[in-house]
C-alpha atoms as a PDB file:
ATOM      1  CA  UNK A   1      25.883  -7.923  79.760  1.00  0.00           C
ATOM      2  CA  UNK A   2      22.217  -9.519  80.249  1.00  0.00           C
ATOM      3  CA  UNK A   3      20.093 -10.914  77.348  1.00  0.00           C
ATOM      4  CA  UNK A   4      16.484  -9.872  76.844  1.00  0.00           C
ATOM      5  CA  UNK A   5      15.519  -6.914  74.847  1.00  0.00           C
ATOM      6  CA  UNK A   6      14.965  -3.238  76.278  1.00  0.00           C
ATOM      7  CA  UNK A   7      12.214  -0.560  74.803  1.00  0.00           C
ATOM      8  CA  UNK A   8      11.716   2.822  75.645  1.00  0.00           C
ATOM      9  CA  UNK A   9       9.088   4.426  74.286  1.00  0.00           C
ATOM     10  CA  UNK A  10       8.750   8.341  75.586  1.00  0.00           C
ATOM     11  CA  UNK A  11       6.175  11.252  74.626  1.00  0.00           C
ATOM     12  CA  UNK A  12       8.299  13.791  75.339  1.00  0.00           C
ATOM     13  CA  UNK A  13      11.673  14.729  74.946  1.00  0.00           C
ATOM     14  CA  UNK A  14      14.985  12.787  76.157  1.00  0.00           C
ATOM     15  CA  UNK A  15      18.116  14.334  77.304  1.00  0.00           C
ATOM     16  CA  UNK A  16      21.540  12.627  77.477  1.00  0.00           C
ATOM     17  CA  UNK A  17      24.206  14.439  78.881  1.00  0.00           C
ATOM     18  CA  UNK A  18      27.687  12.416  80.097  1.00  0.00           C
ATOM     19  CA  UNK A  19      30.862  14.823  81.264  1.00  0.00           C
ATOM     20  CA  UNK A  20      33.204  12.450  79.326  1.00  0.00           C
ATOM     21  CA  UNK A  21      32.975  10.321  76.801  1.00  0.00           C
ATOM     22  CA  UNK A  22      30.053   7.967  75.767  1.00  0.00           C
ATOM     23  CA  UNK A  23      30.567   4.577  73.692  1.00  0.00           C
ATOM     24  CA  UNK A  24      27.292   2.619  71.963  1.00  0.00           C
ATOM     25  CA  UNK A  25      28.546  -0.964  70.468  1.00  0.00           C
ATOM     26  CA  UNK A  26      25.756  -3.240  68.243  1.00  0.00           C
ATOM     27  CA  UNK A  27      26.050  -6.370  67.064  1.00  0.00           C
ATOM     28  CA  UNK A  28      23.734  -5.910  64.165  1.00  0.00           C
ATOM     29  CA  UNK A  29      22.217  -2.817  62.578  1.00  0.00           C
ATOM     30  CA  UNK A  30      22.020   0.486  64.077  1.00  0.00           C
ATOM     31  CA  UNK A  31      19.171   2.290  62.584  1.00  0.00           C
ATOM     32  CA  UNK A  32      17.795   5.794  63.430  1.00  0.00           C
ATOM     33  CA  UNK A  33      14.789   6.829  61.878  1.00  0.00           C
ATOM     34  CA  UNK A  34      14.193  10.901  62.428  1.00  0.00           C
ATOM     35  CA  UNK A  35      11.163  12.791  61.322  1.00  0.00           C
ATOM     36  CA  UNK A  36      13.045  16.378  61.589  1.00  0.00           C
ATOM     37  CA  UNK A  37      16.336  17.714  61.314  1.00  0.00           C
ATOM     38  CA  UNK A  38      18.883  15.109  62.478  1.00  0.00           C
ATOM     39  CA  UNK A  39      22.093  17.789  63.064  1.00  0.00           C
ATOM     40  CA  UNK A  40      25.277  16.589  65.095  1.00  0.00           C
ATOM     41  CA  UNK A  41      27.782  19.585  65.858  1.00  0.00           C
ATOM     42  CA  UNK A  42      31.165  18.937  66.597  1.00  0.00           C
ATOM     43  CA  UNK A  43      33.947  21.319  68.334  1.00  0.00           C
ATOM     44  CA  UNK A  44      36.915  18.920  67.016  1.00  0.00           C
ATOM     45  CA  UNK A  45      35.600  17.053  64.198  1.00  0.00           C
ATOM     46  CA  UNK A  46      33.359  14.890  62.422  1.00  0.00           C
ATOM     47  CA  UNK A  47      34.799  11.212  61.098  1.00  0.00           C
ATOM     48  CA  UNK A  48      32.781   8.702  59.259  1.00  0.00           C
ATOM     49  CA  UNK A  49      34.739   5.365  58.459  1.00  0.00           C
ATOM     50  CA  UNK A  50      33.095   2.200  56.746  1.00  0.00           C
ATOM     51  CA  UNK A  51      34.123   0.304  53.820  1.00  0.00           C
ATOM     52  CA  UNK A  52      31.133   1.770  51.837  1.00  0.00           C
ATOM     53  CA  UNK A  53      29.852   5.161  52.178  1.00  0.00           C
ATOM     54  CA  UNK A  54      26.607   6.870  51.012  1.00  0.00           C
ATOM     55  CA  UNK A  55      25.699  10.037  51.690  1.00  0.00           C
ATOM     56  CA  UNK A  56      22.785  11.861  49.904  1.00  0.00           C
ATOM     57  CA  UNK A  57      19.515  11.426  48.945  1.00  0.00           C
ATOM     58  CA  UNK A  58      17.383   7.978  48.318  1.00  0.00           C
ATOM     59  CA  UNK A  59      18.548   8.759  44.662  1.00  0.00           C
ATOM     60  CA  UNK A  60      21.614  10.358  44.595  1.00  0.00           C
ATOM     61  CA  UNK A  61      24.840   9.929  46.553  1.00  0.00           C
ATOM     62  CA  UNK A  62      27.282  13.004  46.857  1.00  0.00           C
ATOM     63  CA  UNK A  63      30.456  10.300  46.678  1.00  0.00           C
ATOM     64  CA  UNK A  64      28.633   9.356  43.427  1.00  0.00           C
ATOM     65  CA  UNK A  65      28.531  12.322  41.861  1.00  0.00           C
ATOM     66  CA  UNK A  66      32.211  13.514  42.780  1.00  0.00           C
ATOM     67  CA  UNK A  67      33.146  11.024  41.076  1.00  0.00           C
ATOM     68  CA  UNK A  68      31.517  11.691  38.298  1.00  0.00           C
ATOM     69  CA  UNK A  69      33.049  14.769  38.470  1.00  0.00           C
ATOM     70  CA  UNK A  70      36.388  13.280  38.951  1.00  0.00           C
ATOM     71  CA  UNK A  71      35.785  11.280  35.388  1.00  0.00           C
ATOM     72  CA  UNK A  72      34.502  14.590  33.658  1.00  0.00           C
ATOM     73  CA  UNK A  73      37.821  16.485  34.661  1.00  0.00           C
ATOM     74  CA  UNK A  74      39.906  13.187  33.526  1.00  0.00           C
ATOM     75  CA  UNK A  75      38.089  13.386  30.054  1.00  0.00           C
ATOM     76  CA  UNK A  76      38.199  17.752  29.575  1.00  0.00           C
ATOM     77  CA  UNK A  77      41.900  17.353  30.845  1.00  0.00           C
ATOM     78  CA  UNK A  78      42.460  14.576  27.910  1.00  0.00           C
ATOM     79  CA  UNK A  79      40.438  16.750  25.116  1.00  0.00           C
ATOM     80  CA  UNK A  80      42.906  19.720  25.921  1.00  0.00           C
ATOM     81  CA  UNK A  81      45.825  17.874  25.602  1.00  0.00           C
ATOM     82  CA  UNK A  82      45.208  16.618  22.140  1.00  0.00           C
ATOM     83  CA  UNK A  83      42.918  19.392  20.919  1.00  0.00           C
ATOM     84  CA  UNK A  84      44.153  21.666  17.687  1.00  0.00           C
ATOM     85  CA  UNK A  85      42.969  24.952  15.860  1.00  0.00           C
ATOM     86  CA  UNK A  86      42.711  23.537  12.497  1.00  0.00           C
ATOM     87  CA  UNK A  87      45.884  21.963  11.528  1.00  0.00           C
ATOM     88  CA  UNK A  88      47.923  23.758  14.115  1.00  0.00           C
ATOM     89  CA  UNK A  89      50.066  21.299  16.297  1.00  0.00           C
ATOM     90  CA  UNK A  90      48.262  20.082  19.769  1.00  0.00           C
ATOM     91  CA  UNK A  91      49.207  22.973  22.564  1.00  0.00           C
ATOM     92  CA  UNK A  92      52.551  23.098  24.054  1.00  0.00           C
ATOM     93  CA  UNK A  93      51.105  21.862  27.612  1.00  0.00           C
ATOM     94  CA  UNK A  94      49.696  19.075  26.385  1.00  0.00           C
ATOM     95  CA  UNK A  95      51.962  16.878  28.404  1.00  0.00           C
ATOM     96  CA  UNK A  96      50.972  18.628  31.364  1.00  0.00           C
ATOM     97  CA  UNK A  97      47.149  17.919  30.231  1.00  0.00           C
ATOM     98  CA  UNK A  98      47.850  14.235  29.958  1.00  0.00           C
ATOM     99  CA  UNK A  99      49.040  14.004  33.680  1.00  0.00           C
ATOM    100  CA  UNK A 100      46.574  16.310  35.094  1.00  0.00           C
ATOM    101  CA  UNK A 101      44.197  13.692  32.794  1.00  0.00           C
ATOM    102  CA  UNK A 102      46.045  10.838  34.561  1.00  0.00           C
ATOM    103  CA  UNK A 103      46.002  12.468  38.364  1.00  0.00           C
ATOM    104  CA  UNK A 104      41.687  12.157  37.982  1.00  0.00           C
ATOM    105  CA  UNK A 105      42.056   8.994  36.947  1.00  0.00           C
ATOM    106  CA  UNK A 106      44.052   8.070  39.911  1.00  0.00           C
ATOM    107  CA  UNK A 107      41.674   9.982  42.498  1.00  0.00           C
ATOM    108  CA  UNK A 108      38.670   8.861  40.769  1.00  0.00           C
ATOM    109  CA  UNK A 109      40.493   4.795  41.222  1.00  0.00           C
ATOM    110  CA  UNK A 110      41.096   5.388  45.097  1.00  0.00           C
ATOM    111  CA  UNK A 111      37.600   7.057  45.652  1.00  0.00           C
ATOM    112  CA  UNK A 112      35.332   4.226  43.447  1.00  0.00           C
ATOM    113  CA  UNK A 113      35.863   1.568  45.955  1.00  0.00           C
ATOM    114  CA  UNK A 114      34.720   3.389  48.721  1.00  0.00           C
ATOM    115  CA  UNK A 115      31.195   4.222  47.379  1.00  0.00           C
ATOM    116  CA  UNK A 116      27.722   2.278  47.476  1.00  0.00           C
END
């Protein structure tokens, strides 16, 4: 390892190609900043791990909204259990409604911490 910096600054195009596998470590931010399409295609698959995620626009994060939707299902799933037809009894799967109602809640717990 040296210190210093490094630039490169080239007008046309740059290609990278290794036959095995290629590692790139920071110490501090890595930031790309792309004008186009920014597309990465995998053969295997794709894995994104960090103690916060955000994925989405500047004002709206898919995580975000899924669990959104998590809470939503929770509270339709806890509206059918207890619902009635006018003075008839609540349905007969209500109990199944309550812990379909708890299951969101439990997703929607283990997903919250892992959104920005």
């Amino acid at each position: 390892m040296t210190g210093g910096n490094k630039t490169v600054s080239v007008l046309g195009s740059i290609n990278d190609t290794t036959a095995s596998n290629r590692t790139i470590g920071t110490g501090g931010t890595l930031q790309e900043k792309i004008v186009g399409l920014a597309q990465r295609v995998s053969d295997e698959k794709n894995k994104l791990v960090a103690p916060l995620s955000y994925v989405g626009s500047e004002g709206q994060n898919i995580f975000r909204l899924l669990e959104d939707t998590i809470q939503l299902l929770g509270e339709v799933a806890s509206a059918v259990a207890t619902h009635t037809h006018r003075g008839s009894p609540p349905p007969d799967q209500s109990g199944a409604f309550s812990s379909q109602s708890s299951k969101a809640q439990t997703i929607k717990s283990k997903l919250a911490p892992l959104i920005e």
